[in-house]
Protein backbone atom coordinates (compact mmCIF):
# COMPACT_ATOMS: atom_id res chain seq x y z
CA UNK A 1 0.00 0.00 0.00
CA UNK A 2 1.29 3.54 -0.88
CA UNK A 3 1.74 5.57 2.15
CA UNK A 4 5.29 6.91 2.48
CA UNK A 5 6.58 8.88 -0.08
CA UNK A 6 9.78 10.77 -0.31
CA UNK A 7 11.20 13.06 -3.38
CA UNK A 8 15.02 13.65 -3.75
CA UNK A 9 16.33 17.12 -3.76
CA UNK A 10 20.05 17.92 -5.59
CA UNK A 11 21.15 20.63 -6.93
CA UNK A 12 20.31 22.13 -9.87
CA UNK A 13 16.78 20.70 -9.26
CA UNK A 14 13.76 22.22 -11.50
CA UNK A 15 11.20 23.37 -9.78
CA UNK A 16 8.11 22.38 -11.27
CA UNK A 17 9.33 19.09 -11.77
CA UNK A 18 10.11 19.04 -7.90
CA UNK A 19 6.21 20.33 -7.58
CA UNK A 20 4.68 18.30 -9.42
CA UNK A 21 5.69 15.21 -7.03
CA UNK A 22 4.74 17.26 -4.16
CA UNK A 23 1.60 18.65 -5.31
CA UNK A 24 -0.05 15.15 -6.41
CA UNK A 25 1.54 13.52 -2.98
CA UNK A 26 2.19 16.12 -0.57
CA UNK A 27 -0.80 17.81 -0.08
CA UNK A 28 -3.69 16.92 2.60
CA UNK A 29 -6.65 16.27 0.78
CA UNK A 30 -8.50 14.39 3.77
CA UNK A 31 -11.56 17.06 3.07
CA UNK A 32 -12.15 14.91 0.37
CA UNK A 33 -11.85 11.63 1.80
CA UNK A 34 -8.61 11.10 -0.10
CA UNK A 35 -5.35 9.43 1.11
CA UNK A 36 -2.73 11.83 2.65
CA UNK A 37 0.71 10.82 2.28
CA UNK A 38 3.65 10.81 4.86
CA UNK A 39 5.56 13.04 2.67
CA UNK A 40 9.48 14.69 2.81
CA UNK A 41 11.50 16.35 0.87
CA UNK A 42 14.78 14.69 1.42
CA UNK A 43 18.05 16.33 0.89
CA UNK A 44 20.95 14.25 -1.29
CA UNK A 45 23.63 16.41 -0.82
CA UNK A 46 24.62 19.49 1.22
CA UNK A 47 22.59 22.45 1.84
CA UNK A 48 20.54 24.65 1.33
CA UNK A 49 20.45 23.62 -2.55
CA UNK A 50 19.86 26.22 -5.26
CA UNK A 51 17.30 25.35 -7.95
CA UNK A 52 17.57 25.59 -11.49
CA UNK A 53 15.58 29.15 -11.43
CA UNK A 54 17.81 30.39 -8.83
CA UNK A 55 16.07 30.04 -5.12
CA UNK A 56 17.40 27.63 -2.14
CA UNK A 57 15.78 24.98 -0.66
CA UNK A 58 16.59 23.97 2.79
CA UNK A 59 15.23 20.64 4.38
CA UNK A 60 15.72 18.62 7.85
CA UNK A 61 15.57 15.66 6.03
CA UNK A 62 18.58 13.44 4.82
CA UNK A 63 18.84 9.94 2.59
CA UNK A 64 18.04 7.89 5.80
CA UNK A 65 14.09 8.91 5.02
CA UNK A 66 14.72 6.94 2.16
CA UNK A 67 14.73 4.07 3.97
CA UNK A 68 11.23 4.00 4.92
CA UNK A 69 9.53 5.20 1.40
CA UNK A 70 7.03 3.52 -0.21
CA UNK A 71 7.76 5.59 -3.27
CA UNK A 72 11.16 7.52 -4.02
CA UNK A 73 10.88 10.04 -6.87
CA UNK A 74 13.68 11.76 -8.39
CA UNK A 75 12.76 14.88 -9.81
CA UNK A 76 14.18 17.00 -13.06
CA UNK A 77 17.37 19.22 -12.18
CA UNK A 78 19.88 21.20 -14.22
CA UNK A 79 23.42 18.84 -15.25
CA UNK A 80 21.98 15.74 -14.59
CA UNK A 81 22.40 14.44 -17.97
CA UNK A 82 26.36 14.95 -17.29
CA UNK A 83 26.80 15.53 -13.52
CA UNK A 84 27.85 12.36 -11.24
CA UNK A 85 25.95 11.84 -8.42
CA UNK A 86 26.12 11.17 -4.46
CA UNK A 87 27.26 7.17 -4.21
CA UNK A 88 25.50 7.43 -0.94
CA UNK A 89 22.22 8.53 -3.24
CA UNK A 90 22.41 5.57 -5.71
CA UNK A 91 23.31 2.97 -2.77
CA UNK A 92 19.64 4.07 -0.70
CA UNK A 93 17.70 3.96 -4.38
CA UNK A 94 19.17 0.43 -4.89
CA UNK A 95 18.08 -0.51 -0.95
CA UNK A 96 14.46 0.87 -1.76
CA UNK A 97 14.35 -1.11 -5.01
CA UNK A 98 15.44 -4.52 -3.33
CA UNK A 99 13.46 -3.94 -0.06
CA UNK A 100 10.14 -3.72 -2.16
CA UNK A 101 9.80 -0.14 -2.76
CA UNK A 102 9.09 1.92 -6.04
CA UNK A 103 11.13 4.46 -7.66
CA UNK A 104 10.22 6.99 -9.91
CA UNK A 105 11.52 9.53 -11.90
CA UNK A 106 10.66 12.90 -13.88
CA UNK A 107 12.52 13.94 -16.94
CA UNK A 108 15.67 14.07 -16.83
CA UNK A 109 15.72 12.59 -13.07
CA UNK A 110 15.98 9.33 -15.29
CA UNK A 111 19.82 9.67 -15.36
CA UNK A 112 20.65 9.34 -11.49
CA UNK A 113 18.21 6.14 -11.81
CA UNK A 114 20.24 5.01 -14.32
CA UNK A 115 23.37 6.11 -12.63
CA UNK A 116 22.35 3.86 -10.16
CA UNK A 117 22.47 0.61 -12.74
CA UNK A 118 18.08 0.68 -11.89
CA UNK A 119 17.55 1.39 -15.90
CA UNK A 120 19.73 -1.72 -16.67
CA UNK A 121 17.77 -4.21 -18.94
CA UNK A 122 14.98 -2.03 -18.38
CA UNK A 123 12.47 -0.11 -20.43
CA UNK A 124 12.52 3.62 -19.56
CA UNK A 125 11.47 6.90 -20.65
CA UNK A 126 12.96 10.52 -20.58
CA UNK A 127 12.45 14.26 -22.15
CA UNK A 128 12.52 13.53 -25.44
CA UNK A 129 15.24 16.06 -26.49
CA UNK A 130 17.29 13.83 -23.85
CA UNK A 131 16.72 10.45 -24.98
CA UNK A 132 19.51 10.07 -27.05
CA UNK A 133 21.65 11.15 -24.82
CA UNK A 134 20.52 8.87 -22.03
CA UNK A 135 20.39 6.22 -24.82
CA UNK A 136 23.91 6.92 -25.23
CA UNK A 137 25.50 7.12 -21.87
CA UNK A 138 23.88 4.35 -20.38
CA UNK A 139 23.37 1.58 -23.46
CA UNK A 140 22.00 -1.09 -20.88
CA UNK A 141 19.31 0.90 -20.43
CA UNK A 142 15.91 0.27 -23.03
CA UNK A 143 14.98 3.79 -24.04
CA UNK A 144 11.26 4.90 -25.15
CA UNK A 145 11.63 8.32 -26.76
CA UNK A 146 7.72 8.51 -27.86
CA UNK A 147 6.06 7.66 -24.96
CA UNK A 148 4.64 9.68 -22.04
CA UNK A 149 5.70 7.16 -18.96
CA UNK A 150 6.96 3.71 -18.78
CA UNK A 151 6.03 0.98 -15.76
CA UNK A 152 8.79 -1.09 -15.54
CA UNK A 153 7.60 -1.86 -12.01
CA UNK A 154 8.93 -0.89 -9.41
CA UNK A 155 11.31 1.55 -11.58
CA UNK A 156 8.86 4.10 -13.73
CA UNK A 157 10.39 6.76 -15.85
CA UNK A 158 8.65 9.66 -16.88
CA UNK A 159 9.17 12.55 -19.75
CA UNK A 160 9.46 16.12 -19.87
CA UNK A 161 7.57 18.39 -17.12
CA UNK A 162 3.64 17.87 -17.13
CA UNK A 163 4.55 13.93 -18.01
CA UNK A 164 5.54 13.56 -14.30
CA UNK A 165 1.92 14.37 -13.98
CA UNK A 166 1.07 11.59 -15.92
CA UNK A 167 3.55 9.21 -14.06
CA UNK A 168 2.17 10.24 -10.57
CA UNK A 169 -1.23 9.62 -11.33
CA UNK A 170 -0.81 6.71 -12.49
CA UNK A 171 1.00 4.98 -9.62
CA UNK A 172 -2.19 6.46 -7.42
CA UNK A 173 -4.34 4.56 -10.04
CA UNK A 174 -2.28 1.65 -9.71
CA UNK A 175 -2.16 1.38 -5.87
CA UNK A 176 -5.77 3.09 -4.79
CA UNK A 177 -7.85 3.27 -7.90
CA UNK A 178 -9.24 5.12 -10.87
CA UNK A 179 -11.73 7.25 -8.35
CA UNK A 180 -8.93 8.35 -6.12
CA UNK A 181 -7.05 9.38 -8.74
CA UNK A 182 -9.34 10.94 -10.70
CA UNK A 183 -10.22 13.15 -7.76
CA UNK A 184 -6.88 13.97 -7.32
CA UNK A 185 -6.33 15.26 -10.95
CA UNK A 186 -10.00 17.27 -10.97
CA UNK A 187 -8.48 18.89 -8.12
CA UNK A 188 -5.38 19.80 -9.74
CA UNK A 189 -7.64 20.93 -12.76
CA UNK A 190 -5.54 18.22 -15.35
CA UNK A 191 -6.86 15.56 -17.39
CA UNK A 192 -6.72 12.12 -15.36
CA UNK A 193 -5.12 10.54 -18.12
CA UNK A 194 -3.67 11.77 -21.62
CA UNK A 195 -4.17 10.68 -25.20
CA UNK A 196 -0.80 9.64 -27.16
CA UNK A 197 2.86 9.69 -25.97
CA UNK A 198 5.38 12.35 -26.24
CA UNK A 199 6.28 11.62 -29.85
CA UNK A 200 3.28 14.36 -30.71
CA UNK A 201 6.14 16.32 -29.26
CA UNK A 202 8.97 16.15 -31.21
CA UNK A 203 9.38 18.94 -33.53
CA UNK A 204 10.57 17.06 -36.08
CA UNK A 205 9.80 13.32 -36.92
CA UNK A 206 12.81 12.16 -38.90
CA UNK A 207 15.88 14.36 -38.75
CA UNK A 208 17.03 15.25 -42.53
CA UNK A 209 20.87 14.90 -41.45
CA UNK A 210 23.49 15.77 -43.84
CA UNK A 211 23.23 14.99 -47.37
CA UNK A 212 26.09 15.55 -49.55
CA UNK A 213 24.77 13.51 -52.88
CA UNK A 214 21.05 13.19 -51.91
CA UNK A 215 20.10 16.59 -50.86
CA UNK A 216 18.72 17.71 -54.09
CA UNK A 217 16.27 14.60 -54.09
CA UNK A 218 15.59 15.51 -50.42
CA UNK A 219 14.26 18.37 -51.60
CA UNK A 220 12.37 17.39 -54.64
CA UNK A 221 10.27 15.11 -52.26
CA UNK A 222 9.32 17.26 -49.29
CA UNK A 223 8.29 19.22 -52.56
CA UNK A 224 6.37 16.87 -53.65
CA UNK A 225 4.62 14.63 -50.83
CA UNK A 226 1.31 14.18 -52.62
CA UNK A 227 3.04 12.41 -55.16
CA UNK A 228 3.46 8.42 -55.55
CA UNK A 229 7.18 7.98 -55.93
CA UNK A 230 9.46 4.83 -56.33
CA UNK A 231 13.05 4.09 -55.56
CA UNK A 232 13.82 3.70 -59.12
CA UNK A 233 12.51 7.58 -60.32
CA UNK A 234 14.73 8.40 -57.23
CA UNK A 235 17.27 6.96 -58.10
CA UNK A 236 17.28 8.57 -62.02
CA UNK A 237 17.02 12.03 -60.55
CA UNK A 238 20.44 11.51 -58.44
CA UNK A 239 21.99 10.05 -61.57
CA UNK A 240 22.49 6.64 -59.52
CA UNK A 241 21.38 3.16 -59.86
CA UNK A 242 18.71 2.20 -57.41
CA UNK A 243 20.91 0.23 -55.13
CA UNK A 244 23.77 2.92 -55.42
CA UNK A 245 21.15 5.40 -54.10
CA UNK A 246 19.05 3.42 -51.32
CA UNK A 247 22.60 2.83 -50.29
CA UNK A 248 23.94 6.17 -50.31
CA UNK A 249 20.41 7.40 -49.13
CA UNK A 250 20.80 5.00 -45.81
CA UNK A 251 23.85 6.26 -45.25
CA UNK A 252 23.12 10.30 -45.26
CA UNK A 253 19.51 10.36 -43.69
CA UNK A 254 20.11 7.13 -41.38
CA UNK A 255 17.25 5.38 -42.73
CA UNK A 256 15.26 4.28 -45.99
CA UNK A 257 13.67 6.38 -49.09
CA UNK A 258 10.08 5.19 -47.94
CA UNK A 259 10.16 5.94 -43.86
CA UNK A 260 12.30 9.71 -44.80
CA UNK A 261 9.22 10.12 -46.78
CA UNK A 262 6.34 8.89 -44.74
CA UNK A 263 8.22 10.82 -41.55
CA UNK A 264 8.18 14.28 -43.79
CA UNK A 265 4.10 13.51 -44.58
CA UNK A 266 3.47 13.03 -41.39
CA UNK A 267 5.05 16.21 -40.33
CA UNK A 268 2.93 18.00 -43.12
CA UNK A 269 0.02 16.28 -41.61
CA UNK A 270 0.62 17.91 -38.26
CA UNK A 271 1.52 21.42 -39.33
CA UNK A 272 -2.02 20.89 -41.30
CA UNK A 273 -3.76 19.92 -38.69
CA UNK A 274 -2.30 22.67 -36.24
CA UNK A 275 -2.53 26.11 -38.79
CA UNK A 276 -5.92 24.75 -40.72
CA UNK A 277 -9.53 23.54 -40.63
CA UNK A 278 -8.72 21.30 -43.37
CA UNK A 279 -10.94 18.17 -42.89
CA UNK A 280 -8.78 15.01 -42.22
CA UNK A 281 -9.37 13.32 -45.76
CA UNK A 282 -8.41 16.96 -47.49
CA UNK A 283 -5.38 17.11 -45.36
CA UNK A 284 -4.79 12.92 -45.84
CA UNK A 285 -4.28 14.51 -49.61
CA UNK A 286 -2.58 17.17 -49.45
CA UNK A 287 0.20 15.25 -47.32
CA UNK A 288 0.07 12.00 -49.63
CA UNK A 289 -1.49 9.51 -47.32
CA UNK A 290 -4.84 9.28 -50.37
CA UNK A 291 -7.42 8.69 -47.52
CA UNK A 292 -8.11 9.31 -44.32
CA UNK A 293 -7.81 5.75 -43.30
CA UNK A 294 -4.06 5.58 -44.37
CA UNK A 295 -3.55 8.75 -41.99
CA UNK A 296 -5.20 7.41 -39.27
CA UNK A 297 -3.01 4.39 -39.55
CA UNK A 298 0.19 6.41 -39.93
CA UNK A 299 -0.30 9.12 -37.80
CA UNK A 300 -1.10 7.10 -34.54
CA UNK A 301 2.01 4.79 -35.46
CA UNK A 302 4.39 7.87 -35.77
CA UNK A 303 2.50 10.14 -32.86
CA UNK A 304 1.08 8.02 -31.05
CA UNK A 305 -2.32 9.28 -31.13
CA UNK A 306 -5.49 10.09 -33.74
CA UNK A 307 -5.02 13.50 -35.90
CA UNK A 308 -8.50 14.30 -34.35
CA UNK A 309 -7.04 14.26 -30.89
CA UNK A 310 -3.58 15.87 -32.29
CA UNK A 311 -6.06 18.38 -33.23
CA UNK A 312 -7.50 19.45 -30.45
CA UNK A 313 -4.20 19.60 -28.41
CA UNK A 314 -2.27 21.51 -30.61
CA UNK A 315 -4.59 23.88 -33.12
CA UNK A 316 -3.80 27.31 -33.04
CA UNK A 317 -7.12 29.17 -33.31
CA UNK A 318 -7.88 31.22 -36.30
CA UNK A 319 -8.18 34.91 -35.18
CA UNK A 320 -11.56 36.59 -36.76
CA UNK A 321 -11.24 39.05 -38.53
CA UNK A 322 -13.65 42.01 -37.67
CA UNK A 323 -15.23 43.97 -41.03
């Protein structure tokens, strides 16, 4: 049963991330008839610690309240992706891990989990824009960039910021039901649970990369994405057998003719479905899907959610125009 929770405070640490724990655990709802938590703030290192926007934080509380945790989350903080961290710190999250105990982490708190071998073998989750580089410094580690939160139970990873939402209402679901936590998110005025992953996101679904003898193609096709094309009329416009260019083309975009293209439709799709009213079969189209189907299908394998509900997240309203 979930009843002790602790967050971990080092330096550099964001703020909201930091809140976000304490305002889904450490806050006495018992007006309600909701479960209040036995909740710290525990210090990992020295302070008072400065925060990524400037302001200290000073706590009585040190990495033995670790000890007794239910849950031990690890918030966001400034250098973590290249800092080293407190052995002391990774020792108590391995001792809540193997006593029983959950550990959880927002953003980029994902890299003193990993620091601590806890991401090893294990699917995980960070800020997208860090996900490489966690993929990178820590290969044992299974990384999700397009996804919202992961449950490798007991370790969960979270992405960026309002994702740690996500994550914390979740375990509540988990451990005391859908009720509880949907009380807990109305009164936080948030959606109890989110449509898609982070991968509706990213700015940009397939990186073009450079291209020394395939950029002109390159930009033929984004040029033309309502067109049928084929490896072979490729090819002829580079002046290169088809092998010769699929080859060449792996080699300068990291991937093949046919996903380049379908990531660069997709895109199209999204900046259509955020700047216009275009129905989805106009805009299916216009971005050289044919049908609305073949979007659909696409779009929630690349975003991770429908264009309709891309739609209403992300639409920029029109401004009218007074005569």
């Amino acid at each position: 049963m979930l009843k002790n929770v602790a967050v971990v405070l080092l330096d550099g640490v964001a703020p909201f991330e930091l809140g976000v724990v304490c305002e889904v655990f450490g806050v006495d709802r018992s007006d309600q008839g909701l479960p209040v938590y036995d909740f710290a703030v525990v210090a990992a290192e020295p302070g008072p610690l400065r925060t990524q926007a400037g302001f200290t934080i000073d706590t009585p509380y040190g990495l033995d309240r670790l000890d007794e945790a239910d849950l031990v989350a690890v918030p966001a903080g400034h250098t973590y992706g290249d800092r080293e961290f407190p052995p002391a710190l990774l020792d108590a999250l391995h001792r809540a891990v193997d006593r029983g105990a959950r550990v959880l982490s927002v953003c980029s708190g994902a890299f003193v989990l990993a620091a601590a071998g806890l991401l090893d073998g294990r699917s995980c989750t960070t800020h997208w824009r860090h996900s490489d580089h966690l993929a990178l410094r820590y290969p044992l580690a299974k990384v999700e960039p397009d996804v919202l939160y992961v449950d490798a139970d007991p370790v969960i990873t979270s992405a960026g910021t309002a994702a740690g939402i996500d994550a914390c209402l979740h375990i509540v679901r988990k451990e005391q039901g859908s009720d509880v936590a949907t009380a807990i998110a109305r009164r936080m005025v948030v959606p109890p649970h989110r449509e898609g992953g982070q991968a509706q996101y990213i700015e940009r679904p397939v990186p073009r990369g450079r291209c020394d003898t395939v950029g002109e193609v390159l930009g033929w096709m984004e040029r033309h994405l309502d067109r049928e094309v084929t490896v072979e009329e490729l090819a002829a416009r580079a002046h290169m057998s088809p092998r010769t260019f699929a080859r060449r083309f792996q080699q300068e975009t990291g991937t093949t003719p046919y996903r380049w293209l379908l990531g660069q439709r997709v895109l199209l799709a999204r900046e259509l479905l955020e700047g216009t009213d275009d129905t989805v079969d106009a805009i299916a189209t216009r971005a050289g899907f044919g049908n609305a189907a073949t979007l659909r299908h696409h779009f929630g394998r690349w975003v991770g959610t429908t264009p309709q509900a891309y739609r209403r997240t992300f639409q920029v309203p029109v401004p009218e125009v007074r005569r």
